[in-house]
PDB file of N, CA and C in Angstrom:
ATOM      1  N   UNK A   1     -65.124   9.477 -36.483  1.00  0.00           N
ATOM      2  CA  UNK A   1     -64.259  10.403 -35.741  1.00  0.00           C
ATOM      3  C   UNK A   1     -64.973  10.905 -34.482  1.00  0.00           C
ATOM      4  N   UNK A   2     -66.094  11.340 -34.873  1.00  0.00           N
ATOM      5  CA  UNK A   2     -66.638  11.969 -33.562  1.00  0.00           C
ATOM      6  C   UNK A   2     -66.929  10.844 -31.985  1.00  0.00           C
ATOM      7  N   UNK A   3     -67.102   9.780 -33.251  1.00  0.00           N
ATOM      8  CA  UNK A   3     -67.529   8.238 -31.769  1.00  0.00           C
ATOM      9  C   UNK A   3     -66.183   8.141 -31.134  1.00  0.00           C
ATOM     10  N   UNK A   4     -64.998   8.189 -31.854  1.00  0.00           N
ATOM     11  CA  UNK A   4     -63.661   8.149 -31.295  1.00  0.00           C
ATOM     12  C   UNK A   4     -63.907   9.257 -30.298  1.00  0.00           C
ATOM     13  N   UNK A   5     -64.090   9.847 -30.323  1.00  0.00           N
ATOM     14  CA  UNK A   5     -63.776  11.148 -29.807  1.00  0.00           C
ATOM     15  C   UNK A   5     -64.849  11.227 -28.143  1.00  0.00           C
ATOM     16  N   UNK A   6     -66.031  10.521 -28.417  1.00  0.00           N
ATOM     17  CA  UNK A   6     -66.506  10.516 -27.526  1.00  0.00           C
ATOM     18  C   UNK A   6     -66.285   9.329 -26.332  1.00  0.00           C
ATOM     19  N   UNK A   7     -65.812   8.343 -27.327  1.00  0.00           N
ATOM     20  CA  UNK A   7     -65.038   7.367 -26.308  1.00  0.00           C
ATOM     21  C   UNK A   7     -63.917   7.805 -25.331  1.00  0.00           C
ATOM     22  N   UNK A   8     -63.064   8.480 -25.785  1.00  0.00           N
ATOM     23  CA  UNK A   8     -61.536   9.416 -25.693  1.00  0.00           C
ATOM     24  C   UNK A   8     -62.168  10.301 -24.196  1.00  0.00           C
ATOM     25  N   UNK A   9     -63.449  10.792 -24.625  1.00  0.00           N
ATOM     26  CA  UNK A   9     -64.034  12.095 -23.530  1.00  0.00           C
ATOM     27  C   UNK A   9     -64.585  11.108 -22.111  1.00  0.00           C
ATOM     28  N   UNK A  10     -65.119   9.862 -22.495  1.00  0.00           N
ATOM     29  CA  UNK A  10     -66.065   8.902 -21.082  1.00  0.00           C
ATOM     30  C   UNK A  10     -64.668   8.693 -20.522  1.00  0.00           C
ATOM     31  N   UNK A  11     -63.653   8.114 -21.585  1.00  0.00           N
ATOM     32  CA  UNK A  11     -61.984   7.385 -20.699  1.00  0.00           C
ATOM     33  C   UNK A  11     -61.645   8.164 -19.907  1.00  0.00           C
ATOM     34  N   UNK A  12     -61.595   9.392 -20.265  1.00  0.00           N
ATOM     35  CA  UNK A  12     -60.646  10.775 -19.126  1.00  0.00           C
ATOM     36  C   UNK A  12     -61.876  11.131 -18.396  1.00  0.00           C
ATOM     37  N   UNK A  13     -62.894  10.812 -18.482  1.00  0.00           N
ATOM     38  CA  UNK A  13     -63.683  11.586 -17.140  1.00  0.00           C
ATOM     39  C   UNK A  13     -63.856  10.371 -16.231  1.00  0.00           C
ATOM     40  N   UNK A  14     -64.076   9.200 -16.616  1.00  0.00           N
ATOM     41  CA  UNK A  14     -64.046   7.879 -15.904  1.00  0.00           C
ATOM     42  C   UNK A  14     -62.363   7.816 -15.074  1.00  0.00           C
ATOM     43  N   UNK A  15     -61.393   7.828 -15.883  1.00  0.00           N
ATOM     44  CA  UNK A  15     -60.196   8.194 -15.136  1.00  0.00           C
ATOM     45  C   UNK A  15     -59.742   9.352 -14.129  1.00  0.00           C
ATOM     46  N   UNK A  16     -60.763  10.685 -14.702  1.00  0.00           N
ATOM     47  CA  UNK A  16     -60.698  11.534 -13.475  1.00  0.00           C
ATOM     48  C   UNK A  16     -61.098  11.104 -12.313  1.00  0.00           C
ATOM     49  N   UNK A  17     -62.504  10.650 -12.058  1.00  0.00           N
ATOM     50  CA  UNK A  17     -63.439  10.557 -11.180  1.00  0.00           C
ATOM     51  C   UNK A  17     -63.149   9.239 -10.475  1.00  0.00           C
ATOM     52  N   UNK A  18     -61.992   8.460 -11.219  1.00  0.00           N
ATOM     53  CA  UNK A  18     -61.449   7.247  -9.622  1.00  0.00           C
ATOM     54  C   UNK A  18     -60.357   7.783  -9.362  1.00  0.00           C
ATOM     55  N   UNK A  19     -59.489   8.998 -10.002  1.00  0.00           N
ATOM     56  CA  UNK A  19     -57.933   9.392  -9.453  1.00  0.00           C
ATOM     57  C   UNK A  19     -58.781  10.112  -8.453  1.00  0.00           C
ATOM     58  N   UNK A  20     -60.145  10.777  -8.108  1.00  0.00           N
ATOM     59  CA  UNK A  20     -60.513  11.992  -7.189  1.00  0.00           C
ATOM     60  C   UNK A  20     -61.154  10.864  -6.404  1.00  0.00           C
ATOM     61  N   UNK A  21     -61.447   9.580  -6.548  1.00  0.00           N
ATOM     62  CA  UNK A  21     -62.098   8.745  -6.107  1.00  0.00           C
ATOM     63  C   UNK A  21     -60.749   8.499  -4.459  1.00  0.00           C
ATOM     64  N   UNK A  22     -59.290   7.982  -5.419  1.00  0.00           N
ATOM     65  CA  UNK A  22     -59.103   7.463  -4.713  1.00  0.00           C
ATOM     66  C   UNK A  22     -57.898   8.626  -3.435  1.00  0.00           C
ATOM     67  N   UNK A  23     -57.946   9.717  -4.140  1.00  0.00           N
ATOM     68  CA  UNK A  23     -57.592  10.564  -3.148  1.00  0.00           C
ATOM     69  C   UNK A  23     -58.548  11.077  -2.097  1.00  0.00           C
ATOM     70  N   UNK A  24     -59.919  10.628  -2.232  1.00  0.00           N
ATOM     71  CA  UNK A  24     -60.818  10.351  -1.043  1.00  0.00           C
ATOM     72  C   UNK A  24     -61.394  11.820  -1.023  1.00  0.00           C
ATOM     73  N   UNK A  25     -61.782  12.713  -1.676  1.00  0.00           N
ATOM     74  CA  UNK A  25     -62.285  13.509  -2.100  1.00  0.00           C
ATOM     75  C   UNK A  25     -63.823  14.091  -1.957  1.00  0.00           C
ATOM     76  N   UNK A  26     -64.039  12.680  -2.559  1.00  0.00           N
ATOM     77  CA  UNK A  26     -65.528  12.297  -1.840  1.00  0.00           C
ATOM     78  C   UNK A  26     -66.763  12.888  -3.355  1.00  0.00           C
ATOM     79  N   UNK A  27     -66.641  11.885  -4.124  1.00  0.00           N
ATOM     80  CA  UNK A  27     -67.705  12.216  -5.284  1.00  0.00           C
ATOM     81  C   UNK A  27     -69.108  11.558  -5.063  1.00  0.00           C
ATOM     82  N   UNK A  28     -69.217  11.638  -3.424  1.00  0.00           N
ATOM     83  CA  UNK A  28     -70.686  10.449  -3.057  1.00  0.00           C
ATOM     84  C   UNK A  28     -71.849  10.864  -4.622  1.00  0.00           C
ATOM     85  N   UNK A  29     -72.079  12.282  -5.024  1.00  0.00           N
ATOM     86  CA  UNK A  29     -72.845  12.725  -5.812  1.00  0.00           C
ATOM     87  C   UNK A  29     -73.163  12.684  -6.924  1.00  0.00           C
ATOM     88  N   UNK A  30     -71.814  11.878  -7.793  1.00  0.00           N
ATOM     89  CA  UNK A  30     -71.563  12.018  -8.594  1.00  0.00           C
ATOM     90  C   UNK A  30     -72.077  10.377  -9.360  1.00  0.00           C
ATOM     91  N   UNK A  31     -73.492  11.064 -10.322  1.00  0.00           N
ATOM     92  CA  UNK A  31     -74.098  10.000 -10.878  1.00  0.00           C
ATOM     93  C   UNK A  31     -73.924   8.392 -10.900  1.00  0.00           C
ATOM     94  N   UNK A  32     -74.143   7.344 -10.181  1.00  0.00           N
ATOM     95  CA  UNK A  32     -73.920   5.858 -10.090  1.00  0.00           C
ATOM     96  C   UNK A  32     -73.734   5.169 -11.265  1.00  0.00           C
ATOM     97  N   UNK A  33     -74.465   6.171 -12.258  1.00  0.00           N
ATOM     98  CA  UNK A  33     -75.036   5.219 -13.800  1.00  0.00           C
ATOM     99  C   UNK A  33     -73.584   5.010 -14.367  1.00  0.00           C
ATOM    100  N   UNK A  34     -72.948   5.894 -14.023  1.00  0.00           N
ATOM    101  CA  UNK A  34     -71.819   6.185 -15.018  1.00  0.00           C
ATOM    102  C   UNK A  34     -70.869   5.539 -14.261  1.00  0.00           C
ATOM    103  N   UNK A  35     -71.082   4.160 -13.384  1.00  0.00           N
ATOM    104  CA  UNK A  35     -69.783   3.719 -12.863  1.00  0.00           C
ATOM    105  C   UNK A  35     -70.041   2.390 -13.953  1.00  0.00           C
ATOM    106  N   UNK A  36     -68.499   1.934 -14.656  1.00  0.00           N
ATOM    107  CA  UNK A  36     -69.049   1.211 -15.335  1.00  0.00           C
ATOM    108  C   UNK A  36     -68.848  -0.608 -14.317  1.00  0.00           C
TER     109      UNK A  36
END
């Protein structure tokens, strides 16, 4: 449950961070590691 759960948490922050990506927002800062 909890691995579900942490998968569930990377999907919506990975999905935040290209919807703010592609409204041009500008996440230059925002850690590289975590692009998958």
């Amino acid at each position: 449950m909890l691995r579900l759960l942490g998968t569930i948490t990377q999907v919506v922050l990975v999905s935040l961070w290209r919807f703010n990506l592609t409204r041009g927002e500008g996440f230059q800062e925002f850690p590289s590691r975590l692009t998958y």
